[in-house]
Each structure stands twice: as structure tokens, then as C-alpha cells.
C-alpha atoms as a PDB file:
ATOM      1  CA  UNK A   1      17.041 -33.941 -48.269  1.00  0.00           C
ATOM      2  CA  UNK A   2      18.607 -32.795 -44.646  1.00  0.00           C
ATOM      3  CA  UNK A   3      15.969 -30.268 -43.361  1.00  0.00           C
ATOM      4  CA  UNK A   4      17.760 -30.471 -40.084  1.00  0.00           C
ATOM      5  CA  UNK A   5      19.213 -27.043 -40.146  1.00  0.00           C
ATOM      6  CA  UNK A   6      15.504 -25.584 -41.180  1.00  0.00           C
ATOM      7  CA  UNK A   7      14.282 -26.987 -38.292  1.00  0.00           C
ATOM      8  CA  UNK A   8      17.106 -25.458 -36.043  1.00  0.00           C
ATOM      9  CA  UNK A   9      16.692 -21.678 -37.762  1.00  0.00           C
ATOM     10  CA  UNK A  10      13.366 -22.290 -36.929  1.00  0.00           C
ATOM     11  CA  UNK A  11      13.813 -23.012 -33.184  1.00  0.00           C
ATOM     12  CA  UNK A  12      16.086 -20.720 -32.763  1.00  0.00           C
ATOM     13  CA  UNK A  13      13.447 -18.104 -33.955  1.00  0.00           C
ATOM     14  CA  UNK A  14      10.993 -19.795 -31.100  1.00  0.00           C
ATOM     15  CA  UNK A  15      13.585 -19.178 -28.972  1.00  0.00           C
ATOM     16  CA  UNK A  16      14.206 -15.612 -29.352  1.00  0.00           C
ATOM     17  CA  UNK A  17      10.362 -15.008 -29.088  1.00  0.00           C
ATOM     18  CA  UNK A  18       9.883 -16.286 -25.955  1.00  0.00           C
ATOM     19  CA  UNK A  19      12.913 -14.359 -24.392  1.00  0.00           C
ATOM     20  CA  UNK A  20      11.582 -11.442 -25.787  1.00  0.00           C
ATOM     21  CA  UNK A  21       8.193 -12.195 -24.353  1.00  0.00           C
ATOM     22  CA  UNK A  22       9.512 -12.924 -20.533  1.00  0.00           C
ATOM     23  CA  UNK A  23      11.182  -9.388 -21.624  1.00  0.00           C
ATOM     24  CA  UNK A  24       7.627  -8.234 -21.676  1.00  0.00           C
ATOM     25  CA  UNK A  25       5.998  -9.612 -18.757  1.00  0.00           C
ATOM     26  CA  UNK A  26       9.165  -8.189 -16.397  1.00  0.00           C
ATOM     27  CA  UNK A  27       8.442  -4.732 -16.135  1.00  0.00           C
ATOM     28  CA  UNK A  28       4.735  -4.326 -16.896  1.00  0.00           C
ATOM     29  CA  UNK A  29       4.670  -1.120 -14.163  1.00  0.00           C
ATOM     30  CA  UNK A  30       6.772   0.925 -16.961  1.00  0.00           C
ATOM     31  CA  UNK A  31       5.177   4.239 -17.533  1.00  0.00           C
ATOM     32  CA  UNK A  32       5.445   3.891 -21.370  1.00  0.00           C
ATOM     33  CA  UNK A  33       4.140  -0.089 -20.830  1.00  0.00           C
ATOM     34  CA  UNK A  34       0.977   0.528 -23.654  1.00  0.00           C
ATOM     35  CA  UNK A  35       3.055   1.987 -26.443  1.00  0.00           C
ATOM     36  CA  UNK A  36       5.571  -0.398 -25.700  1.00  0.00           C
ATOM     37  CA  UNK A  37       3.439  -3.491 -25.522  1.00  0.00           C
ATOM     38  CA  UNK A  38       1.828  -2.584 -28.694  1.00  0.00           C
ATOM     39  CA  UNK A  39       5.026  -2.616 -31.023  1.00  0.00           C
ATOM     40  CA  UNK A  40       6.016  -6.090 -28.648  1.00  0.00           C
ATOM     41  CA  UNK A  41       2.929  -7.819 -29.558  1.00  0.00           C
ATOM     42  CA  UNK A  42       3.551  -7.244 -33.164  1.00  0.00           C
ATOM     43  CA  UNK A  43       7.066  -8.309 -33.390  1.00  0.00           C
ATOM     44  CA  UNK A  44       6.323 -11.333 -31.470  1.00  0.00           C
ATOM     45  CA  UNK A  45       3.544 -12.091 -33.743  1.00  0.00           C
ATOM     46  CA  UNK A  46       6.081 -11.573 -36.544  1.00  0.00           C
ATOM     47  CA  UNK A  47       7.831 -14.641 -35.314  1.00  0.00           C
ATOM     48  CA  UNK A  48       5.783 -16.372 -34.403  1.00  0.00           C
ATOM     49  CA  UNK A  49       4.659 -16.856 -38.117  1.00  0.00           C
ATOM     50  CA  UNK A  50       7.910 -16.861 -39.071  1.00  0.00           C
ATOM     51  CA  UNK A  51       9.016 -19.846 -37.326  1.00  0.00           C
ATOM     52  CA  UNK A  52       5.515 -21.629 -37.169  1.00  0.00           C
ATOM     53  CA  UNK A  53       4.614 -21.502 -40.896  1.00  0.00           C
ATOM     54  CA  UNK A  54       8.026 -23.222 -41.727  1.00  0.00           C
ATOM     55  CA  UNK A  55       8.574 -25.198 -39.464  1.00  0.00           C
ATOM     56  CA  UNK A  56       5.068 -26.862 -40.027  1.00  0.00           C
ATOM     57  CA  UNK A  57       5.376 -26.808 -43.815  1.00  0.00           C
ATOM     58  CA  UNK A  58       8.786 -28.247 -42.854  1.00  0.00           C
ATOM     59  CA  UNK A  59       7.503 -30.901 -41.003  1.00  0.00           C
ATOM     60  CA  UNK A  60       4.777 -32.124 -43.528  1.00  0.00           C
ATOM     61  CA  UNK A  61       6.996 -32.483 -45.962  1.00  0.00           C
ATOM     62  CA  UNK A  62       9.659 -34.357 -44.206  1.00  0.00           C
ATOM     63  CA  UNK A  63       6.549 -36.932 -42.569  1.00  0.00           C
ATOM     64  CA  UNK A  64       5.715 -37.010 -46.499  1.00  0.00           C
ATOM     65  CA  UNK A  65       8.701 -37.584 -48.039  1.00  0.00           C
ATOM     66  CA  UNK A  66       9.828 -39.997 -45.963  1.00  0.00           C
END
């Protein structure tokens, strides 16, 4: 079983989070920074379980299988 491509969805999805946390830390001095920061935090938390859970689970089974 190829889990190759798991692996890369699941990078990619590391990816995106931390571009969208350097989003965060550019402009901190917004005026609506709180609000904003709030609904940040929980999408990054979002994928960050997204992509950690599987790609863990991921790896386990491909050291196991092996």
C-alpha cells in the first residue's frame, strides 16, 4: 500500500497553516486584531488536527506494516 500521496495531502495541509499563521503575526496593530485572531486560532487549530492526526496514524501504520 502507497501512502505516499496521504502523506503529501497531509503536508500540504501543514503548509497552508503555517502561511496562514505568518498571515497572522504580520499585521498584529489591526484595529479588528482580537476578533480576527480569535476565528485564526481556530482555523489553524482545525488543521492542525487535520493534518497531524493522519499523518501520525499514517505513519504508524506504514512503520507497522512494513
Amino acid at each position: 500500500m502507497n501512502i505516499t500521496p496521504y502523506l503529501i495531502f497531509a503536508a500540504l495541509i501543514c503548509v497552508i497553516a503555517l502561511i496562514i499563521t505568518i498571515m497572522v503575526g504580520i499585521n498584529p496593530h489591526d484595529e479588528s486584531y482580537q476578533k480576527k485572531t480569535r476565528n485564526r486560532i481556530t482555523l489553524l487549530t482545525s488543521f492542525y488536527i487535520i493534518a497531524f492526526i493522519p499523518a501520525l496514524l499514517f505513519a504508524i501504520f506504514y512503520f507497522a506494516l512494513r
